[in-house]
Protein backbone atom coordinates (compact mmCIF):
# COMPACT_ATOMS: atom_id res chain seq x y z
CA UNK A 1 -22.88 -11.44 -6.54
CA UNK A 2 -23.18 -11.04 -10.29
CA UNK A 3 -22.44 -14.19 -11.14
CA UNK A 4 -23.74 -17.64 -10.44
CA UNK A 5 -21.19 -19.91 -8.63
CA UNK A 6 -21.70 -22.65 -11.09
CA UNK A 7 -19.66 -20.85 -13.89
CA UNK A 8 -16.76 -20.73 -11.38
CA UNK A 9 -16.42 -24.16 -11.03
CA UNK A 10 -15.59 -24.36 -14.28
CA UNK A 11 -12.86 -21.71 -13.80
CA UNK A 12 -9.32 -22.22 -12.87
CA UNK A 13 -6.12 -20.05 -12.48
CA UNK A 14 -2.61 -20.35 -12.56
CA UNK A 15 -1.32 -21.50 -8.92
CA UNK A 16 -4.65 -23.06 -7.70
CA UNK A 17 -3.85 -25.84 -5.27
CA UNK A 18 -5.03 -30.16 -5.57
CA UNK A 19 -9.29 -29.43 -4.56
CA UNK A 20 -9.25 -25.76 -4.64
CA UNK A 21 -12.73 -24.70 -6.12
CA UNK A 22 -13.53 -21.06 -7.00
CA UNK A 23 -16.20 -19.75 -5.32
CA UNK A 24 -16.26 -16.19 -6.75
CA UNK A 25 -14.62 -13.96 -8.64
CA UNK A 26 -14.98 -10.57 -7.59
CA UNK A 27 -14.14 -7.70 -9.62
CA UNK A 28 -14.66 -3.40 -8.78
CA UNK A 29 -18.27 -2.57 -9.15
CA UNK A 30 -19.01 -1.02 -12.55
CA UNK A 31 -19.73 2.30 -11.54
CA UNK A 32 -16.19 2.67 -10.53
CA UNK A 33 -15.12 1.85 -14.84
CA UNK A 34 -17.90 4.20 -15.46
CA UNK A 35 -16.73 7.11 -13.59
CA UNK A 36 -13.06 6.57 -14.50
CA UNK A 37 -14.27 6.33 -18.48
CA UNK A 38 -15.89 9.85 -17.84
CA UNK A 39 -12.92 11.87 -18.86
CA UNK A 40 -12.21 9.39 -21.67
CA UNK A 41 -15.56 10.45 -23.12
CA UNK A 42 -15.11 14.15 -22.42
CA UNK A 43 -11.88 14.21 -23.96
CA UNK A 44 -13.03 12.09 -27.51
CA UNK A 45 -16.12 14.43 -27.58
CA UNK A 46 -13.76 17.43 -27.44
CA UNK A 47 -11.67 15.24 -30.08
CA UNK A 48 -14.74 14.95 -32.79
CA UNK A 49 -15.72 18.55 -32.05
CA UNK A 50 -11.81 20.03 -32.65
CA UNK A 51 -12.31 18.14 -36.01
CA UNK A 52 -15.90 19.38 -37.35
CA UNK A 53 -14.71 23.20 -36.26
CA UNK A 54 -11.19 23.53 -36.59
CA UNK A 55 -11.47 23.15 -40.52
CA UNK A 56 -14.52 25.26 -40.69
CA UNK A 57 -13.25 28.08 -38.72
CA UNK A 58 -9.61 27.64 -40.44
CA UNK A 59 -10.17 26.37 -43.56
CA UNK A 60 -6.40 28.39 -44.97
CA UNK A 61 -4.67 27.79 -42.21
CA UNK A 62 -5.77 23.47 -42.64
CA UNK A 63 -5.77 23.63 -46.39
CA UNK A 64 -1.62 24.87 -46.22
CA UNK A 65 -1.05 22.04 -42.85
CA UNK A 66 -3.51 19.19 -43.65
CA UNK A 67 -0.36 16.49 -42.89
CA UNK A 68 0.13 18.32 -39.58
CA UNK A 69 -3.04 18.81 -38.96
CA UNK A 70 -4.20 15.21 -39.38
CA UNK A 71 -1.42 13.99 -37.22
CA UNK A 72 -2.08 16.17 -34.34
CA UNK A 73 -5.69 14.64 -34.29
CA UNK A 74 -5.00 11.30 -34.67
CA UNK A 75 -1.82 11.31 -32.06
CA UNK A 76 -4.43 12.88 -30.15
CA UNK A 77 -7.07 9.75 -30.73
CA UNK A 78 -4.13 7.56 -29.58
CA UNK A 79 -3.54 8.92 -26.85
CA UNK A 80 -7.73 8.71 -25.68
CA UNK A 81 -7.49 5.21 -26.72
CA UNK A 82 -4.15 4.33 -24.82
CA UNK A 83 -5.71 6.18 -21.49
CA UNK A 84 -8.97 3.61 -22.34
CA UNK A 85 -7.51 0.91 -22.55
CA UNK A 86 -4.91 0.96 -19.52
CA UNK A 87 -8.47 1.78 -17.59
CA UNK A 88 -10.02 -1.61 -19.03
CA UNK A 89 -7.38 -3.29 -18.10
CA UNK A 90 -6.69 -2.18 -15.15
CA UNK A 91 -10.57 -2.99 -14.40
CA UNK A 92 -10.08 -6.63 -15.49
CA UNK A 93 -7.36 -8.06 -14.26
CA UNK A 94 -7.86 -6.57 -10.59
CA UNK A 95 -9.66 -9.25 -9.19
CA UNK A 96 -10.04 -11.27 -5.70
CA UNK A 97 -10.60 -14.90 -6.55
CA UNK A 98 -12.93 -16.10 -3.27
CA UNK A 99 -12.31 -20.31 -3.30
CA UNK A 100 -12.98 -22.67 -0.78
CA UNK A 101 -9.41 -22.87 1.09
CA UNK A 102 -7.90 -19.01 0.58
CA UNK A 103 -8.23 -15.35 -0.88
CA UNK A 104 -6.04 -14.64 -3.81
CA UNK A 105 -5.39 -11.04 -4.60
CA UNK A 106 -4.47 -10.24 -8.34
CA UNK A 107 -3.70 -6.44 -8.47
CA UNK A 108 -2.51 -5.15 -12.47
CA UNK A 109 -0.44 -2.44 -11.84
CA UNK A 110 0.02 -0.70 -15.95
CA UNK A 111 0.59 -3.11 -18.60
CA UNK A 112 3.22 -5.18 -17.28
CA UNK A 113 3.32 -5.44 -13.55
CA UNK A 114 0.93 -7.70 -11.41
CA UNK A 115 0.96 -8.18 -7.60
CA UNK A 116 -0.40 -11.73 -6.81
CA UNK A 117 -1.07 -12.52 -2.98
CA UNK A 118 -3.02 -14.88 -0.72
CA UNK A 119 -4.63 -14.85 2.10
CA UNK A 120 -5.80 -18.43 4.40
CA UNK A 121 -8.93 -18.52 5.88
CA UNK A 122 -7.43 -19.84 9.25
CA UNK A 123 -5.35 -16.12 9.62
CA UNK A 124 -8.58 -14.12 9.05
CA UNK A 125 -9.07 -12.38 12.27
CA UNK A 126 -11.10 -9.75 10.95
CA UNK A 127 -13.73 -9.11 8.62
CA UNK A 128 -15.16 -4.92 8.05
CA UNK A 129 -17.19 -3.44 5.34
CA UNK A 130 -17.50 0.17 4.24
CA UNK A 131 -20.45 1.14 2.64
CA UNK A 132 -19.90 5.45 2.15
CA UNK A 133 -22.16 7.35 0.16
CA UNK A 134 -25.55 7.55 -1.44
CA UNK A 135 -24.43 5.99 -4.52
CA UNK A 136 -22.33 3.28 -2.79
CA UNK A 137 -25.75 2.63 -0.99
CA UNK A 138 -27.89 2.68 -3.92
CA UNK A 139 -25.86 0.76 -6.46
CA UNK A 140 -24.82 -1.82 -3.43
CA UNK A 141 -21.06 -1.01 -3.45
CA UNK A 142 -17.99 -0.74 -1.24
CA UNK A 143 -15.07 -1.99 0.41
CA UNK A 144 -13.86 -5.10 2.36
CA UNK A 145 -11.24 -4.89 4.60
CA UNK A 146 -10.00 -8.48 5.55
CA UNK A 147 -7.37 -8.00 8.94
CA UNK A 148 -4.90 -10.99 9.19
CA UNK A 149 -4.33 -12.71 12.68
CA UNK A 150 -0.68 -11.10 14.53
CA UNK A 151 -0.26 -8.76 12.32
CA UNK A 152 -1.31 -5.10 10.26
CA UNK A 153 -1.67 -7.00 7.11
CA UNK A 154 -5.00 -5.47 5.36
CA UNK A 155 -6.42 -7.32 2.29
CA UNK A 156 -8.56 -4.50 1.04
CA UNK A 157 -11.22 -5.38 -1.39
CA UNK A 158 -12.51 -2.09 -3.25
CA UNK A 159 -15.45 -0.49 -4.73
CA UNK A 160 -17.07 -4.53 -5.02
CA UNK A 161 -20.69 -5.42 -5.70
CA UNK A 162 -22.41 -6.73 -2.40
CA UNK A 163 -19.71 -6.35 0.11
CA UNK A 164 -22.41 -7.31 2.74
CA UNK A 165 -22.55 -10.99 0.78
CA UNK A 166 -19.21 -11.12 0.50
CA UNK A 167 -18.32 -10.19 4.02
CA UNK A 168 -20.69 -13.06 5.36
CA UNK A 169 -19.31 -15.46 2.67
CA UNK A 170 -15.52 -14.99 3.86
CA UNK A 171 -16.81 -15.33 7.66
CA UNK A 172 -18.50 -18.36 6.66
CA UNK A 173 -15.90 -19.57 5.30
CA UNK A 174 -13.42 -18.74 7.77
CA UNK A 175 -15.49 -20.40 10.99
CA UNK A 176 -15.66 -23.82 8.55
CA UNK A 177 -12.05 -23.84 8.42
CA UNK A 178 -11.26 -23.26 11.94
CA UNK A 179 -13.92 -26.08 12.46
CA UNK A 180 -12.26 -28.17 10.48
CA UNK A 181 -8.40 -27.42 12.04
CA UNK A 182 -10.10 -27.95 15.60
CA UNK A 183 -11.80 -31.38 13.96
CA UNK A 184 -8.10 -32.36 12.92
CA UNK A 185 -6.28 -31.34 15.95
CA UNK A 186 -8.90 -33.04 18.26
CA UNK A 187 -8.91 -36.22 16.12
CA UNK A 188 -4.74 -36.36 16.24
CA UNK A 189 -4.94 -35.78 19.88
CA UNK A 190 -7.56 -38.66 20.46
CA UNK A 191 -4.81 -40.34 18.02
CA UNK A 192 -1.65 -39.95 20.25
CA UNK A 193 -3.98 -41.12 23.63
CA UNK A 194 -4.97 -44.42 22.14
């Protein structure tokens, strides 16, 4: 994990229930922002090099459209920074929140549309990891599939750090809470005899 589970308890998020604690928060590994800021990088070095040779090579042509020139470039800079920043943030705010009762799912679609969903521990029925890849397998990346119980409902958990950790975590987790419902259902049975 890359982060200590201390700092999550002092975490919180809109919806948590009455003795929910977070246990992690799980983001997309950072090779995945690094390999979708390549062409970000390509595209601003191509940027600072259209602006060192364009005016020496066409010194007239920039002297007689300097306003149009300048605009091109810096619509041009906007439009590297927009594409950066709609990677960072979709980077950030994708995130699976791992606490002790549930899986929460926050998926940032753009700017302005997020997909929250949850997932109990008592309807995992299956738990797979993916690990494809010699970088996956050097850097210690790749993908959780969590299957619910009854139905095709896939909670898919991409690209993460440690899926192998995070796989036993959520199985942990899962056989404590169907340990607990069988406590409960044993105790109100034992309950309705007396």
């Amino acid at each position: 994990m890359t982060q200590t589970k201390s700092y999550y308890t002092q975490c919180h998020f809109r919806g948590q229930l009455d003795g929910e604690k977070i246990l992690h928060v799980v983001r997309r590994h950072w090779f995945n922002i690094f390999i979708q800021f390549i062409p970000v990088i390509v595209f601003l070095f191509l940027w600072v090099t259209a602006l060192i040779l364009i005016p020496a090579s066409f010194p007239t042509i920039i002297e007689n459209y300097t306003t149009l020139f300048w605009f091109l470039a810096s619509t041009f800079l906007i439009f590297i920074w927009f594409t950066a920043a709609v990677i960072w943030v979709d980077y950030y705010l994708d995130v699976w929140i791992i606490t002790n009762l549930r899986i929460v799912n926050v998926e940032q679609k753009g700017f302005f549309l997020r997909h929250v969903s949850e997932l109990r521990y008592w309807s995992v029925q299956d738990v797979t990891t993916k690990v494809g890849g010699m970088l996956p397998t050097l850097l210690n990346y790749g993908d959780i599939t969590v299957q619910t119980a009854g139905t095709d409902i896939y909670f898919v958990f991409r690209s993460v750090p440690d899926p192998y950790a995070i796989k036993a975590e959520i199985i942990n987790l899962q056989k404590k809470t169907n340990n607990q419902s069988l406590t409960e259902l044993q105790q109100m049975i034992q309950n309705k005899q007396t």
